[in-house]
Protein backbone atom coordinates (compact mmCIF):
# COMPACT_ATOMS: atom_id res chain seq x y z
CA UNK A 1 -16.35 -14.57 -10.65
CA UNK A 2 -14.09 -12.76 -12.89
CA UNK A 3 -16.59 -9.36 -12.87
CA UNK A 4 -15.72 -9.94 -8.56
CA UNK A 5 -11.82 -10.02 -9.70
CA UNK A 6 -12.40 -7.15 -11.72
CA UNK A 7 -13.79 -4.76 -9.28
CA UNK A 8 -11.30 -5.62 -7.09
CA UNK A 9 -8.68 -4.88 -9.14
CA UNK A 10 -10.21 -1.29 -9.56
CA UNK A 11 -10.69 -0.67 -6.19
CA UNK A 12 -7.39 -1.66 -5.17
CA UNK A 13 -6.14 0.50 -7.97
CA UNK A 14 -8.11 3.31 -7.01
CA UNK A 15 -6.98 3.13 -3.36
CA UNK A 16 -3.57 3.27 -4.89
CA UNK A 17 -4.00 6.19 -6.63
CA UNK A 18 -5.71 8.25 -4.11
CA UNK A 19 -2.25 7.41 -1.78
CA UNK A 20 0.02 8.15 -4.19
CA UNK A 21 -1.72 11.61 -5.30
CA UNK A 22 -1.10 15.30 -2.89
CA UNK A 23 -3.91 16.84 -1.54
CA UNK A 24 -4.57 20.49 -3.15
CA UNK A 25 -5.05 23.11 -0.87
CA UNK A 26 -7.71 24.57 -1.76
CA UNK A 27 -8.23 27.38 1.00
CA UNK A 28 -5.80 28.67 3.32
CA UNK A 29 -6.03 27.45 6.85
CA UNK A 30 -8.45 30.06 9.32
CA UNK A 31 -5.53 31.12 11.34
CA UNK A 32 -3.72 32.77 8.04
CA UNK A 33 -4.24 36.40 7.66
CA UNK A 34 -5.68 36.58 4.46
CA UNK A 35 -3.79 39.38 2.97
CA UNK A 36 -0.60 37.54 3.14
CA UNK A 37 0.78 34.90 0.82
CA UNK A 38 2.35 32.53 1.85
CA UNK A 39 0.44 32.47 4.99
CA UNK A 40 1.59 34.49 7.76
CA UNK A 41 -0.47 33.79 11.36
CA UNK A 42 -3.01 36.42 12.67
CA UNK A 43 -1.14 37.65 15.51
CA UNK A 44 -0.30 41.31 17.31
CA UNK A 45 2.40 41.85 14.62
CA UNK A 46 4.93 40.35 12.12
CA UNK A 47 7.87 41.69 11.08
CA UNK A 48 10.53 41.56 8.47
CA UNK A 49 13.65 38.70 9.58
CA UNK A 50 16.56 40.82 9.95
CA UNK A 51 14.61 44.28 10.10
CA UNK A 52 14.55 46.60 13.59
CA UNK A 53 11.16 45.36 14.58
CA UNK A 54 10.18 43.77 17.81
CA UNK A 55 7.95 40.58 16.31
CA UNK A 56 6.58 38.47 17.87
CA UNK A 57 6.27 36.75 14.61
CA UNK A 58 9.03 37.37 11.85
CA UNK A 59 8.79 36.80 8.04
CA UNK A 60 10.67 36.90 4.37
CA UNK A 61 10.00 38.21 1.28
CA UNK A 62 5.58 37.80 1.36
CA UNK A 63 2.89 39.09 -1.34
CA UNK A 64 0.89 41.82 -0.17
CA UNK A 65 -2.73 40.96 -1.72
CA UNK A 66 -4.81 43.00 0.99
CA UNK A 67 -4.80 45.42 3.57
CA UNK A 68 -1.02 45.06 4.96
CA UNK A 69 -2.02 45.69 8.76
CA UNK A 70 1.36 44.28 9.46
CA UNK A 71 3.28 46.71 7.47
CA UNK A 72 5.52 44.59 5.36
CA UNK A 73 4.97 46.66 2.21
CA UNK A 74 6.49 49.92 2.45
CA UNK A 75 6.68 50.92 -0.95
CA UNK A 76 3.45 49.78 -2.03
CA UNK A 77 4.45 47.62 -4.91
CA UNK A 78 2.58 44.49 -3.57
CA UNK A 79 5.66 42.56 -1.99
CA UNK A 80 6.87 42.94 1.38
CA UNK A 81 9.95 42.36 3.29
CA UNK A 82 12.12 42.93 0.14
């Protein structure tokens, strides 16, 4: 009986513990454009918030860490919409 109590206990504990504990993302989501961090949706075209473009989608400061088909990264340094 006390082994049954036992186990229990662990159980519950571990139950506990897997509620209490974040998930990790550990890929981004398939609708993220992969050269963007943080994700930014794969759409006709993003823009810089408070720049001259036309959207649909606008954005802050983002990483550059691919091909910047979006054009965020003028200067090339690898962060756009500074």
């Amino acid at each position: 009986m006390k082994y049954a109590v036992t186990l229990g206990s662990a159980a519950v504990a571990a139950f506990a513990f897997a509620i209490a504990t974040p998930a990790v993302a550990t890929a981004q989501p398939s609708k993220c454009h992969s050269s963007y961090i943080p994700c930014l949706p794969i759409v006709s075209d993003v823009d810089c918030a408070g720049g001259s473009g036309n959207g649909p989608v606008y954005t802050g400061r983002v990483q550059v860490v691919g091909p910047d088909d979006y054009g965020l990264d003028r200067d090339g340094d690898g962060i756009g919409c500074e």
